[in-house]
C-alpha atoms as a PDB file:
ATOM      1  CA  UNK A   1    -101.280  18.936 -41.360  1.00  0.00           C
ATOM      2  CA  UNK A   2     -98.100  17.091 -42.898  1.00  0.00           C
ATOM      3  CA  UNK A   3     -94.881  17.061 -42.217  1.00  0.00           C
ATOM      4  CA  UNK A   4     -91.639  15.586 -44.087  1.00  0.00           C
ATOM      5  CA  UNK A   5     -91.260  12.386 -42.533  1.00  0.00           C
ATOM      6  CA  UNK A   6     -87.560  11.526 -43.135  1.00  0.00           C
ATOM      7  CA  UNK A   7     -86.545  15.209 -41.339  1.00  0.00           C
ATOM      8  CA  UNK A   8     -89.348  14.262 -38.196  1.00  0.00           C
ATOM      9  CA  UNK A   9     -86.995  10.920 -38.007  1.00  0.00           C
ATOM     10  CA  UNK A  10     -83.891  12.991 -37.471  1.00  0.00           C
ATOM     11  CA  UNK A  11     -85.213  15.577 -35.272  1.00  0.00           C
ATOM     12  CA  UNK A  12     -86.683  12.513 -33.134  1.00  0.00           C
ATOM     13  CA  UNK A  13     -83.374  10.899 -32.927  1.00  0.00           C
ATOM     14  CA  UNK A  14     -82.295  13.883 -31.378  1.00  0.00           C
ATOM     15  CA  UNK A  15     -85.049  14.711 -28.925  1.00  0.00           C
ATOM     16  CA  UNK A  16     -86.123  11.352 -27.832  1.00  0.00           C
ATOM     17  CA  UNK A  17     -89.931  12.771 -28.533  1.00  0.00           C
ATOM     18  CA  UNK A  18     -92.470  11.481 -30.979  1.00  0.00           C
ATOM     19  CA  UNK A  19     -94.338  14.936 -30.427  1.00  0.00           C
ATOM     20  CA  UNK A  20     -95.601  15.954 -34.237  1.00  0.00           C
ATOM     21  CA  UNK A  21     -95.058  12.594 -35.741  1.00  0.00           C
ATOM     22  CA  UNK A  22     -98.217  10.891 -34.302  1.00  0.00           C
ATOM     23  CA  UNK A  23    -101.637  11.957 -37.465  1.00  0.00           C
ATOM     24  CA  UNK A  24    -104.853  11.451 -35.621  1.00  0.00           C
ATOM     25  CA  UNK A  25    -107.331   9.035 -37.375  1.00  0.00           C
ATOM     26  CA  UNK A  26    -111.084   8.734 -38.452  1.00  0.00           C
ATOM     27  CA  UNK A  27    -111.548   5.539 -35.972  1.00  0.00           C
ATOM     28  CA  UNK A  28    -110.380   4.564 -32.481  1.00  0.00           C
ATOM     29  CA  UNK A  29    -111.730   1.543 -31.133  1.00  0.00           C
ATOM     30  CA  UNK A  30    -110.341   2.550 -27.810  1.00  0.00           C
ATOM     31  CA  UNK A  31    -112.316   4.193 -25.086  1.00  0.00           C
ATOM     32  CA  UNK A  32    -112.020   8.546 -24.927  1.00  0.00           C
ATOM     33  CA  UNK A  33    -110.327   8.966 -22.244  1.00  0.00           C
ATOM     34  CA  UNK A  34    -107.691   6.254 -22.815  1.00  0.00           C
ATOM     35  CA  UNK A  35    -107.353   7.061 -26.669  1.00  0.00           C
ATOM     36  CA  UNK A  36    -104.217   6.499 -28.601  1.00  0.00           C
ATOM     37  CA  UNK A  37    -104.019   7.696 -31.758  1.00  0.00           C
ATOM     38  CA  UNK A  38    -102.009   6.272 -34.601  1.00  0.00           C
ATOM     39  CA  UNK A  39     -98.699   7.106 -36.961  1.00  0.00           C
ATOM     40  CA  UNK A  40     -99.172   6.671 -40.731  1.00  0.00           C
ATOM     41  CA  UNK A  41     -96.895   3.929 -42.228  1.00  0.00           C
ATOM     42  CA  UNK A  42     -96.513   6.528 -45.392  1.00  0.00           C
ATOM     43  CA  UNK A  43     -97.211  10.311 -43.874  1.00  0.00           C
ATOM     44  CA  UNK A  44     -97.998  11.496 -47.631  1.00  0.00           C
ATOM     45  CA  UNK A  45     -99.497   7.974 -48.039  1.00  0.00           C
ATOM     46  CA  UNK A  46     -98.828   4.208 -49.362  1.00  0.00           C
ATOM     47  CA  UNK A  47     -97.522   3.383 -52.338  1.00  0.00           C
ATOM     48  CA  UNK A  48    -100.945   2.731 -54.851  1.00  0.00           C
ATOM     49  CA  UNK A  49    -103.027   4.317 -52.124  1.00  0.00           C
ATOM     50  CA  UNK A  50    -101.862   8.110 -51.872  1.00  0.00           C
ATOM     51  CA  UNK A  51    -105.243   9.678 -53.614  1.00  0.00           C
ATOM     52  CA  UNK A  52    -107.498   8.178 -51.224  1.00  0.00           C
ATOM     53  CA  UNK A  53    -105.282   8.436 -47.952  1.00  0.00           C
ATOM     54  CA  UNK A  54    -108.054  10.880 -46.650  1.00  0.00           C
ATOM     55  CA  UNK A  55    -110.684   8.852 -47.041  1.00  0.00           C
ATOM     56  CA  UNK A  56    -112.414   8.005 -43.263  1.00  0.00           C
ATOM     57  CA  UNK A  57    -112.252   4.734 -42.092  1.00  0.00           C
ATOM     58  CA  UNK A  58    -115.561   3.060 -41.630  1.00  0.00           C
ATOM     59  CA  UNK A  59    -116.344   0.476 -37.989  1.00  0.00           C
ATOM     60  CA  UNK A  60    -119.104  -1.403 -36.857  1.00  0.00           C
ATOM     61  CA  UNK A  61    -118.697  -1.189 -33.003  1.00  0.00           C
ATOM     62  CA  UNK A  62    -120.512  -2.661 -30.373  1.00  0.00           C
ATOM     63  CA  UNK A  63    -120.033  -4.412 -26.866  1.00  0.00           C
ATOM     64  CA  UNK A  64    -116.921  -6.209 -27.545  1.00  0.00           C
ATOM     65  CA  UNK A  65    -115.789  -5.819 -31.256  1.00  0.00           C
ATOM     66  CA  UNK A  66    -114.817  -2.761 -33.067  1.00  0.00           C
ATOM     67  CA  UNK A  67    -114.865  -4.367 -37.217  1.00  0.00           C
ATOM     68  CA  UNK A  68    -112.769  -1.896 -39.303  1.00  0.00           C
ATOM     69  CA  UNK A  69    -113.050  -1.073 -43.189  1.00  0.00           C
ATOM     70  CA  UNK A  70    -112.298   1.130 -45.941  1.00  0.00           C
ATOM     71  CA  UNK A  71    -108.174   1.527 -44.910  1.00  0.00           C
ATOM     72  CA  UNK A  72    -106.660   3.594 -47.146  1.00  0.00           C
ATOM     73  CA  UNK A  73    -104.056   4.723 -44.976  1.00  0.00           C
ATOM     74  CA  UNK A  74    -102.553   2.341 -42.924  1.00  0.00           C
ATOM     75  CA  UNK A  75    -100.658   2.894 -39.882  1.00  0.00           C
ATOM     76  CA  UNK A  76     -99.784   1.601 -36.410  1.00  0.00           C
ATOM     77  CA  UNK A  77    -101.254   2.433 -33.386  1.00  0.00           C
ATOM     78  CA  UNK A  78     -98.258   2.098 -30.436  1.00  0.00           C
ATOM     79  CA  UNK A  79     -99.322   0.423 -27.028  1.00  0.00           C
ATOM     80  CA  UNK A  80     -95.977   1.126 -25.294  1.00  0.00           C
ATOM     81  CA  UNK A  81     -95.543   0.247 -21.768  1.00  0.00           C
ATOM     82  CA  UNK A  82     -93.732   2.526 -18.941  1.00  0.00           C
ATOM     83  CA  UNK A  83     -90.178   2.564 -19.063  1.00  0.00           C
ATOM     84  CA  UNK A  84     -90.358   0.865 -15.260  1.00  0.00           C
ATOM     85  CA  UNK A  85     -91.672  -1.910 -16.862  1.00  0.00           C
ATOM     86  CA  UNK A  86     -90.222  -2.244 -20.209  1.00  0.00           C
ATOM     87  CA  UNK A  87     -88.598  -5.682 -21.200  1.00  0.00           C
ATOM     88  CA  UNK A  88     -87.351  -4.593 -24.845  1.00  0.00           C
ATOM     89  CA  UNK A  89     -89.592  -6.606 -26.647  1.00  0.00           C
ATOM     90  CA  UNK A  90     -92.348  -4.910 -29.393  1.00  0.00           C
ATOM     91  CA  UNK A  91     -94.919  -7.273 -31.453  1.00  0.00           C
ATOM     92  CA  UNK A  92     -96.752  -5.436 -34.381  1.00  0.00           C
ATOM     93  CA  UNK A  93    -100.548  -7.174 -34.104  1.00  0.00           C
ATOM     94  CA  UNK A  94    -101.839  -7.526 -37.542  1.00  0.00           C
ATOM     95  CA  UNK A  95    -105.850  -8.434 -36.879  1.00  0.00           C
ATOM     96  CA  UNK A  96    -108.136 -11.031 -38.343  1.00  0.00           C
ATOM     97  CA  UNK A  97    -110.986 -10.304 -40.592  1.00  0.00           C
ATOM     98  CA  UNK A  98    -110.732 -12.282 -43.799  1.00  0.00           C
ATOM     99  CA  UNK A  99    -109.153  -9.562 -45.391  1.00  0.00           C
ATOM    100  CA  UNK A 100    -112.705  -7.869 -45.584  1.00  0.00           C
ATOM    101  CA  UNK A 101    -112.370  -5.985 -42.224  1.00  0.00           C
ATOM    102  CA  UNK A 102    -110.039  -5.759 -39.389  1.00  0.00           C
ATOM    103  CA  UNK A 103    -111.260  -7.008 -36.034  1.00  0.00           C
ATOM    104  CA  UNK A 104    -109.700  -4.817 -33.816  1.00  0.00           C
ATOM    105  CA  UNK A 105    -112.297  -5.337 -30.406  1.00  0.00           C
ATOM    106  CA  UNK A 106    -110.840  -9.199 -29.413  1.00  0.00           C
ATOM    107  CA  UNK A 107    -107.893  -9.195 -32.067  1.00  0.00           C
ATOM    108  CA  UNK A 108    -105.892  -5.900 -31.905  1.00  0.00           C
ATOM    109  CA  UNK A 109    -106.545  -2.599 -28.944  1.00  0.00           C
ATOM    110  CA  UNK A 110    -107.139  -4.637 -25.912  1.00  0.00           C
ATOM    111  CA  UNK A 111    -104.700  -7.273 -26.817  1.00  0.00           C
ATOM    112  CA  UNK A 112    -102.138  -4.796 -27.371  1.00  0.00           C
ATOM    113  CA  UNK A 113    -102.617  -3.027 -23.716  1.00  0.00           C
ATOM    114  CA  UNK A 114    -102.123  -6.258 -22.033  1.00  0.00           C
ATOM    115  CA  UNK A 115     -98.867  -6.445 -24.025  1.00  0.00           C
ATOM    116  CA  UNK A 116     -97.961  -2.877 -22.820  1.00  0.00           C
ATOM    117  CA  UNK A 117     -98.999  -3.797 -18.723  1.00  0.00           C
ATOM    118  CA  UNK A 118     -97.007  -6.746 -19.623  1.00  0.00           C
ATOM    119  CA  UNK A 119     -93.702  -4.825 -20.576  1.00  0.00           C
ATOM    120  CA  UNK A 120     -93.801  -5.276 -24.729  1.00  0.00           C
ATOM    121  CA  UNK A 121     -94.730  -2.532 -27.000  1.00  0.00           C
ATOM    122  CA  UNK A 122     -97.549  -3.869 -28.941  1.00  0.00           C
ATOM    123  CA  UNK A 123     -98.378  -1.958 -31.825  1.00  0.00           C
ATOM    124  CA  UNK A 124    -101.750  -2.790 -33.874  1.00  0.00           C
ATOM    125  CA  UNK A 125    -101.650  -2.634 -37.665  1.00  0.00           C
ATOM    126  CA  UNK A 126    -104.311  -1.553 -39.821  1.00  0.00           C
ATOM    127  CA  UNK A 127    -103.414  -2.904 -43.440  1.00  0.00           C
ATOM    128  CA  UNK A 128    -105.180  -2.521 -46.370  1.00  0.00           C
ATOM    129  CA  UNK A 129    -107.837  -5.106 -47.460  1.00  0.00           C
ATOM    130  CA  UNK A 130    -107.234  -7.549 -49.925  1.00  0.00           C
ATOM    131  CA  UNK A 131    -110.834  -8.847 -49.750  1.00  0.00           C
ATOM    132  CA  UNK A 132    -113.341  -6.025 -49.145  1.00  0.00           C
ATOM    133  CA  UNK A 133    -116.253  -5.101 -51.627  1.00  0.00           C
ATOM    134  CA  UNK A 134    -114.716  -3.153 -54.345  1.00  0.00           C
ATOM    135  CA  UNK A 135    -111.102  -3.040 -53.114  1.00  0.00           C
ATOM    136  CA  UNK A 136    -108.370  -2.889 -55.851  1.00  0.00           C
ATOM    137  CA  UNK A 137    -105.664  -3.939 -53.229  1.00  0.00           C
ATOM    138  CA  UNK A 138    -103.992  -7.901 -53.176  1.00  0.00           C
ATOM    139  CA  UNK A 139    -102.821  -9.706 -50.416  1.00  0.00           C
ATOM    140  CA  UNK A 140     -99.254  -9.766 -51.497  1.00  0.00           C
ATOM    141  CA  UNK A 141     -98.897  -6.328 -53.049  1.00  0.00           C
ATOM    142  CA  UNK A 142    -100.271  -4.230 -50.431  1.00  0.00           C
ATOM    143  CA  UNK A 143    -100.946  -6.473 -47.301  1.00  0.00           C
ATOM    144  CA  UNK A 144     -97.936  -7.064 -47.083  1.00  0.00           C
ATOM    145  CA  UNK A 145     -96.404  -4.071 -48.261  1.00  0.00           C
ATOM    146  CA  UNK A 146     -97.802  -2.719 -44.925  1.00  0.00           C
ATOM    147  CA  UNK A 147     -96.764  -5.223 -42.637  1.00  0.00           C
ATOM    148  CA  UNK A 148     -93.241  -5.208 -43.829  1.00  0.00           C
ATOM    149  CA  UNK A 149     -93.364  -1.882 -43.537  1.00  0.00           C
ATOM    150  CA  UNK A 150     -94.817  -1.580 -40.433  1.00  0.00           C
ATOM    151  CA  UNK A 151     -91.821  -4.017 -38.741  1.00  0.00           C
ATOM    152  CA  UNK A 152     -89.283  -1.510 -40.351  1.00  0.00           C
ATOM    153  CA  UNK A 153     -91.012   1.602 -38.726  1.00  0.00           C
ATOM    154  CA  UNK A 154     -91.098  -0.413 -35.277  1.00  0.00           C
ATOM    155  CA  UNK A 155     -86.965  -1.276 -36.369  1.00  0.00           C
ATOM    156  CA  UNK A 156     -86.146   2.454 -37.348  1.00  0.00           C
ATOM    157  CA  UNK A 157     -87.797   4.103 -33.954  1.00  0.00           C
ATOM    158  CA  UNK A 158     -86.413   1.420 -31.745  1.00  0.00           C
ATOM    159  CA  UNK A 159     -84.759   3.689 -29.168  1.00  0.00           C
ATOM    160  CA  UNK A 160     -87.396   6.231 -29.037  1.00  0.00           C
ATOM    161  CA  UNK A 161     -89.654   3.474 -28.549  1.00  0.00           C
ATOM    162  CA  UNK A 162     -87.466   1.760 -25.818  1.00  0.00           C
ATOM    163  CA  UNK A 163     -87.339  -1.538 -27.720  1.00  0.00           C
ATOM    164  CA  UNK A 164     -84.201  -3.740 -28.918  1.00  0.00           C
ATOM    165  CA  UNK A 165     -84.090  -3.485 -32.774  1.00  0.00           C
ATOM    166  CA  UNK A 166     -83.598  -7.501 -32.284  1.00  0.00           C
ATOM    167  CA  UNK A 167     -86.478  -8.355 -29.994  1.00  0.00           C
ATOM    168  CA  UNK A 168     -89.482  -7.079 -33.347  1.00  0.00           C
ATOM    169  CA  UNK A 169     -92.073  -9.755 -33.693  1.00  0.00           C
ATOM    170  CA  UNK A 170     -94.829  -9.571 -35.877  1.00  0.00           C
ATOM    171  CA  UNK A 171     -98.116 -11.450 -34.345  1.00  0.00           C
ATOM    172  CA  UNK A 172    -101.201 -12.556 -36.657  1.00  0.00           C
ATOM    173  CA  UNK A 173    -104.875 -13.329 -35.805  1.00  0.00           C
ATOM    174  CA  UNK A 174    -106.598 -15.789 -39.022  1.00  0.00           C
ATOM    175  CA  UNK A 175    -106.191 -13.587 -42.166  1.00  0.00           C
ATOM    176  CA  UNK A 176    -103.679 -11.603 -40.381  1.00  0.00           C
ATOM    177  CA  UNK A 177    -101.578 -14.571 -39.343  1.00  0.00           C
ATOM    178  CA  UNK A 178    -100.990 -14.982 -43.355  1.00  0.00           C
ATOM    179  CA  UNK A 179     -99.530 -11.821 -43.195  1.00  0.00           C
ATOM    180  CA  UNK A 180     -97.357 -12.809 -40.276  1.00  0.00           C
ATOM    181  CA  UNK A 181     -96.401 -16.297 -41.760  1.00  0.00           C
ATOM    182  CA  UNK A 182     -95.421 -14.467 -44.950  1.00  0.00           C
ATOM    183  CA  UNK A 183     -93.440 -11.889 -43.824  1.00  0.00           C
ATOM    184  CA  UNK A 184     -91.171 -14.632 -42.095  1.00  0.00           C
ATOM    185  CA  UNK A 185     -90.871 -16.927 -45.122  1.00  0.00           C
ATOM    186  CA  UNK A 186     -89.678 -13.195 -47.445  1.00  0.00           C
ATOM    187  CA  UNK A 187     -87.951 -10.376 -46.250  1.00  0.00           C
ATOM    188  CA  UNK A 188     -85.315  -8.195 -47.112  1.00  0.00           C
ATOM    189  CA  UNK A 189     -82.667  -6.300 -45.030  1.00  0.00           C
ATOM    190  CA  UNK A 190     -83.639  -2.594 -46.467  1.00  0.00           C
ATOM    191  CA  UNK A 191     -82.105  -0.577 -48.858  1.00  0.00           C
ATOM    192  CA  UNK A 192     -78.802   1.168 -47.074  1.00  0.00           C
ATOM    193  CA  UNK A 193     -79.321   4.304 -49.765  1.00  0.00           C
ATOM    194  CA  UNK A 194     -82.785   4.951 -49.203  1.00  0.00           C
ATOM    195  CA  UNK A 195     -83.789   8.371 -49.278  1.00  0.00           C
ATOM    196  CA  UNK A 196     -86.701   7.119 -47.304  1.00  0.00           C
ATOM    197  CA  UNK A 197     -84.971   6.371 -43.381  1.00  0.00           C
ATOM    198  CA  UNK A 198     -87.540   3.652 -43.144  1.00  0.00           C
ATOM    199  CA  UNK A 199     -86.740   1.909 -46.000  1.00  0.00           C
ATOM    200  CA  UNK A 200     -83.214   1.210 -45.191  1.00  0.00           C
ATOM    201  CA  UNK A 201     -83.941  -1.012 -42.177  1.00  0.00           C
ATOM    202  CA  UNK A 202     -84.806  -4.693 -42.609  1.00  0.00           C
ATOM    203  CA  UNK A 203     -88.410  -5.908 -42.723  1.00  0.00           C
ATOM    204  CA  UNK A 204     -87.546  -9.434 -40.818  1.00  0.00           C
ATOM    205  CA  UNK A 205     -89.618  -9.854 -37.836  1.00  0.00           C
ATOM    206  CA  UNK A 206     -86.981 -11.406 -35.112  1.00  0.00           C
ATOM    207  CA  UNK A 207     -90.205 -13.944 -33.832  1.00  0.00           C
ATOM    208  CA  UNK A 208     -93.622 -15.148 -35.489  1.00  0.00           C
ATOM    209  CA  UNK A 209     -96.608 -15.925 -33.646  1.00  0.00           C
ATOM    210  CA  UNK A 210     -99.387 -17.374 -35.869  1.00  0.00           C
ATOM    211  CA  UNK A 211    -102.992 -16.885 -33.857  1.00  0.00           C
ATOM    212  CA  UNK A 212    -105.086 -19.828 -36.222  1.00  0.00           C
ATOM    213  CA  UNK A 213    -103.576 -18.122 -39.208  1.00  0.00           C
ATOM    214  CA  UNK A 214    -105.339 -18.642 -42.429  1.00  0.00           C
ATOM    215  CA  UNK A 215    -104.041 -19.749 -45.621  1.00  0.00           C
ATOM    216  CA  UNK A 216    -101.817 -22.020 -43.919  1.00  0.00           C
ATOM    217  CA  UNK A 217    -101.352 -23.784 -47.552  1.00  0.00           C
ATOM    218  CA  UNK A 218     -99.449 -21.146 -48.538  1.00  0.00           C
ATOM    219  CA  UNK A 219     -96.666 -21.220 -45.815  1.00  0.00           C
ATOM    220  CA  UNK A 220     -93.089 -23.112 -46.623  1.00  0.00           C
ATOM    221  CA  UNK A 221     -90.493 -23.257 -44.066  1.00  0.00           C
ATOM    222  CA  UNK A 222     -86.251 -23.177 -44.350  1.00  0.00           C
ATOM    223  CA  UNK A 223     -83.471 -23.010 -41.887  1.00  0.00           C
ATOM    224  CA  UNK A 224     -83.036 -20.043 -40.592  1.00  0.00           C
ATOM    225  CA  UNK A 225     -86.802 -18.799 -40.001  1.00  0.00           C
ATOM    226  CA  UNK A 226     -87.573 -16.697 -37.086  1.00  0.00           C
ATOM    227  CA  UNK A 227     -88.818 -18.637 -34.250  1.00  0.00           C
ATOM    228  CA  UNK A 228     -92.419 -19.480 -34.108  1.00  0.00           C
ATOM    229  CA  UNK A 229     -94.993 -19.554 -31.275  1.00  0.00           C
ATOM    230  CA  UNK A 230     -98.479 -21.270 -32.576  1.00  0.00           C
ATOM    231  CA  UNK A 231    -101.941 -21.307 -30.630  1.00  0.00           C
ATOM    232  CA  UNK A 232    -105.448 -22.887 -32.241  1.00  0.00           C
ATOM    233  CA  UNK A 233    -108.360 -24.592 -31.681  1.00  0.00           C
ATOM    234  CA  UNK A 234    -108.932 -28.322 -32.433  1.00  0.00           C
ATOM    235  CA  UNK A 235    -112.025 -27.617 -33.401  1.00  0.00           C
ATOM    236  CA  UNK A 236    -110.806 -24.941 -36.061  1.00  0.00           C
ATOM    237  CA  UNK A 237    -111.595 -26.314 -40.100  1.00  0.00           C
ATOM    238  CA  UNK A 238    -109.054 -28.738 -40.864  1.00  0.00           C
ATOM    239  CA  UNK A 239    -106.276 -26.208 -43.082  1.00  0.00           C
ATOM    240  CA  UNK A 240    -106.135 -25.038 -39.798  1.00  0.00           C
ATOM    241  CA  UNK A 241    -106.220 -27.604 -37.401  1.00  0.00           C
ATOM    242  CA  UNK A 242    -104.476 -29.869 -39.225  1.00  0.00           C
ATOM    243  CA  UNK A 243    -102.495 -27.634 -41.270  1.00  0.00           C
ATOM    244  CA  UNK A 244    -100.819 -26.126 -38.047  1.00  0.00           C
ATOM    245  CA  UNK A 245     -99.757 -29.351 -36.664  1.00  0.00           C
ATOM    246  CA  UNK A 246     -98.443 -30.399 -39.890  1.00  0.00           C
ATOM    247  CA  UNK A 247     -96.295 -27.363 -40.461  1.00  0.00           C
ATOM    248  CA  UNK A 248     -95.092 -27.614 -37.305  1.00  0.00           C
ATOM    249  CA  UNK A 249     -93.449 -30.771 -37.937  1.00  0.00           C
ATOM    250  CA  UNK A 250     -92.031 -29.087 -40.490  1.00  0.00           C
ATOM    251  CA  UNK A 251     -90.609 -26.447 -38.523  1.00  0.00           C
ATOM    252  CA  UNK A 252     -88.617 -29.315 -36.436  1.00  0.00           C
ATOM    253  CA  UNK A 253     -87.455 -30.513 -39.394  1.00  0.00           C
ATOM    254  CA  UNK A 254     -85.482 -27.631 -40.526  1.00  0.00           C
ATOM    255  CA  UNK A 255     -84.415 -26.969 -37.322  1.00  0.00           C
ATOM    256  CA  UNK A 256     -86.500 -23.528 -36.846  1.00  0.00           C
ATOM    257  CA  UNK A 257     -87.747 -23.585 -32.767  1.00  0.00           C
ATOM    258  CA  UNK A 258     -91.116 -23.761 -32.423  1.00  0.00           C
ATOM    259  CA  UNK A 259     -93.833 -24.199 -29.829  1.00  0.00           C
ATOM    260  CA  UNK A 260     -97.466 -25.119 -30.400  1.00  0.00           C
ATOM    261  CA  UNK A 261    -100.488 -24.955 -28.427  1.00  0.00           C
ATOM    262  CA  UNK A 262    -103.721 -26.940 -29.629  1.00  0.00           C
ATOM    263  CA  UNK A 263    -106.466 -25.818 -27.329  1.00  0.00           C
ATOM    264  CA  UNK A 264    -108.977 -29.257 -27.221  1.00  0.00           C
ATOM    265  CA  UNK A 265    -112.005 -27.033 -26.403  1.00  0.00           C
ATOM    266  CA  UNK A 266    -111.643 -24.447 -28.932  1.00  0.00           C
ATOM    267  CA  UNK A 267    -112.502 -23.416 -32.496  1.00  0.00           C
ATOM    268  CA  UNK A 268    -111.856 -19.918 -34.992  1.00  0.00           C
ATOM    269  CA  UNK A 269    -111.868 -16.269 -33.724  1.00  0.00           C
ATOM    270  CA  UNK A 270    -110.921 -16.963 -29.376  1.00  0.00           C
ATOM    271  CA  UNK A 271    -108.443 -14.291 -29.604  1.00  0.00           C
ATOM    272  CA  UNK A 272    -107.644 -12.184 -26.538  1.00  0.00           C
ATOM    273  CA  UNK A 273    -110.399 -11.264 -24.064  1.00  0.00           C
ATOM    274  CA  UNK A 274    -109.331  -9.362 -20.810  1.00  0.00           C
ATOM    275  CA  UNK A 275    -111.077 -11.571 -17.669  1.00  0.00           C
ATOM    276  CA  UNK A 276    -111.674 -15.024 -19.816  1.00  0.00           C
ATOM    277  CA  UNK A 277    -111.370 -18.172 -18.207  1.00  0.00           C
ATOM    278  CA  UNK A 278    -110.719 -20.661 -20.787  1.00  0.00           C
ATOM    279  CA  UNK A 279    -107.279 -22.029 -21.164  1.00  0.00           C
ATOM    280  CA  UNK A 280    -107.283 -20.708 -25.286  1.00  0.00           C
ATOM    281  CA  UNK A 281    -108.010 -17.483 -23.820  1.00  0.00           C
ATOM    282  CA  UNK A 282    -104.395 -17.778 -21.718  1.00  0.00           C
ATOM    283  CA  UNK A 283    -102.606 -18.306 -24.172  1.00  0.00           C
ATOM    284  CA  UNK A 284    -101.102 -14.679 -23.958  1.00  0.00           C
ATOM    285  CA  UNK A 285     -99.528 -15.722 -20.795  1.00  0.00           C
ATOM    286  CA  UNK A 286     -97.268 -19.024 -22.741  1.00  0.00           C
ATOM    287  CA  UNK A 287     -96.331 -16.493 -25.104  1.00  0.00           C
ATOM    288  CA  UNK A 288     -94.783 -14.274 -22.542  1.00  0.00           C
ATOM    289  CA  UNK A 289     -93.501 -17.771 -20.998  1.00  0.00           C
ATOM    290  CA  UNK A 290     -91.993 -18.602 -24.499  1.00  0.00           C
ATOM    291  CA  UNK A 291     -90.420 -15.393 -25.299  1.00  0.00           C
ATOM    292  CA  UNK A 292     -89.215 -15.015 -21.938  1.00  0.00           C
ATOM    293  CA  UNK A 293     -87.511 -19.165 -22.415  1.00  0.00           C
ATOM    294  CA  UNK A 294     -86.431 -18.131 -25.972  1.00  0.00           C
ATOM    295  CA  UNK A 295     -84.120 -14.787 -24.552  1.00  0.00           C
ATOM    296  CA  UNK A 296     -86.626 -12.840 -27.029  1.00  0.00           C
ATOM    297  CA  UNK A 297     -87.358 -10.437 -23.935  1.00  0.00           C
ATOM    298  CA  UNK A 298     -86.278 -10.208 -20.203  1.00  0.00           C
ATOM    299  CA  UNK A 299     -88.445 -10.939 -17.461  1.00  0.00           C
ATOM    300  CA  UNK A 300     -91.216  -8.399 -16.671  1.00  0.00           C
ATOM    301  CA  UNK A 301     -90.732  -6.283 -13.644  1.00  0.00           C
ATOM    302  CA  UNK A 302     -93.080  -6.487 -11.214  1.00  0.00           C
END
């Protein structure tokens, strides 16, 4: 079933409930009785993508990974913690994959639930795939079509969401950190005449964190950048563990705070694994640290 999304927007605003906005989808990498499902970034579909938006998602799950394909309709699947805990903050989690799948197991759903038991609304973003056999979609085009759009989705249901329209941070694993990095260097503030409501809020995350983003040769940097939090491993290929460090000096340069963590024992791929022991593994906990040191979200309550 559909429904007009602009008029679901105003009838939200008024009754603080997301009740008929939320479209159920082929694949949850969550477990049944703690399923979430997730809102379409387009309800009548994305832009170059609408004839296929009922195709089903494909995944390859097993004991720790959950490796998504065949995205046709992207969307956002909201982790939001209770409002006892809430600090304000949101980060949109766009997963790794190479842009031939989306690793959602160690880079998106449990990641996202620590964020929530943490006080931030993490919200995982299933984009379409630049990379996968067959696909017609780019990188630039519609990649980042959906993550831009997915930060002014998060910016338009702010209140109902309990976040601060100024505390929206858009977090990256490998091929989805190029998505993040990119959506900090270009953004727009949204079109104020939009018939679309989403469309008329601005599409510039308020922090970056780049999880050993790929592509790093791509990424420039200005004054004026949102803030960026960086974790990798050392032992990562060199356009990443070099590449990082380098563009990190150029983030001092142009005066854009930054904070980097280079984990000695590490390579590709740690990303977040509920019970690890490593010190990559924490790295979760320096973001909270960082945001918390940056006034980018309040303490958590206890």
């Amino acid at each position: 079933m559909k429904y007009e999304f602009e008029k679901r927007l105003f009838r939200l605003a008024e009754t603080g409930f997301l009740i008929g906005l939320i479209a159920l989808v082929d694949v949850s990498c969550v477990t049944a009785e703690n399923s979430i499902t997730a809102i379409p970034l387009w309800i009548d579909g994305a832009p170059g993508s609408a004839a296929r938006m009922s195709e089903p998602e494909k995944a390859d799950v097993g004991p720790g990974k959950c490796n998504v394909t065949n995205v046709h309709h992207p969307s956002i699947t909201p982790y939001l913690p209770t409002s006892a805990k809430a600090t304000g903050t949101a980060i949109i989690i766009a997963p790794g994959g190479g842009h031939r799948m989306l690793c959602l197991g160690h880079e998106g759903d449990s990641l996202a639930q620590w964020f929530a038991d943490h006080g931030i609304a993490g919200f995982v973003l299933k984009y379409r795939l630049a990379r996968e056999t067959g696909t017609t979609y780019t990188v630039d085009e519609h990649a980042m079509a959906d993550t831009r759009r997915a930060i002014r989705m998060v910016r338009t249901q702010a209140n109902q969401w309990n976040v601060q329209s100024d505390r929206i941070g858009i977090l990256g694993f490998s091929a989805g950190g190029e998505l993040a990095a990119l959506a900090s260097m270009k953004s727009d503030s949204g079109s104020a005449q939009a018939p679309d409501l989403i469309e008329r809020a601005s599409s510039r995350p308020d922090f970056q964190v780049l999880i050993y983003p790929g592509s790093s040769q791509r990424f420039s940097v200005e004054s004026g950048m949102p803030p960026a939090f960086i974790a990798l491993g050392a032992n990562d290929r060199p356009d990443i563990s070099l590449g990082m460090a380098q563009l990190y000096l150029k983030y001092q340069a142009a005066k854009v705070p930054a904070e980097l963590h280079i984990y000695s024992n590490a390579g590709h791929g740690f990303g977040y694994r509920p019970n690890t022991r490593s010190a990559a593994g924490a790295w979760p906990k320096r973001l909270v640290e960082w945001l918390a040191d940056s006034n980018l979200m309040t303490e958590p309550k206890s």
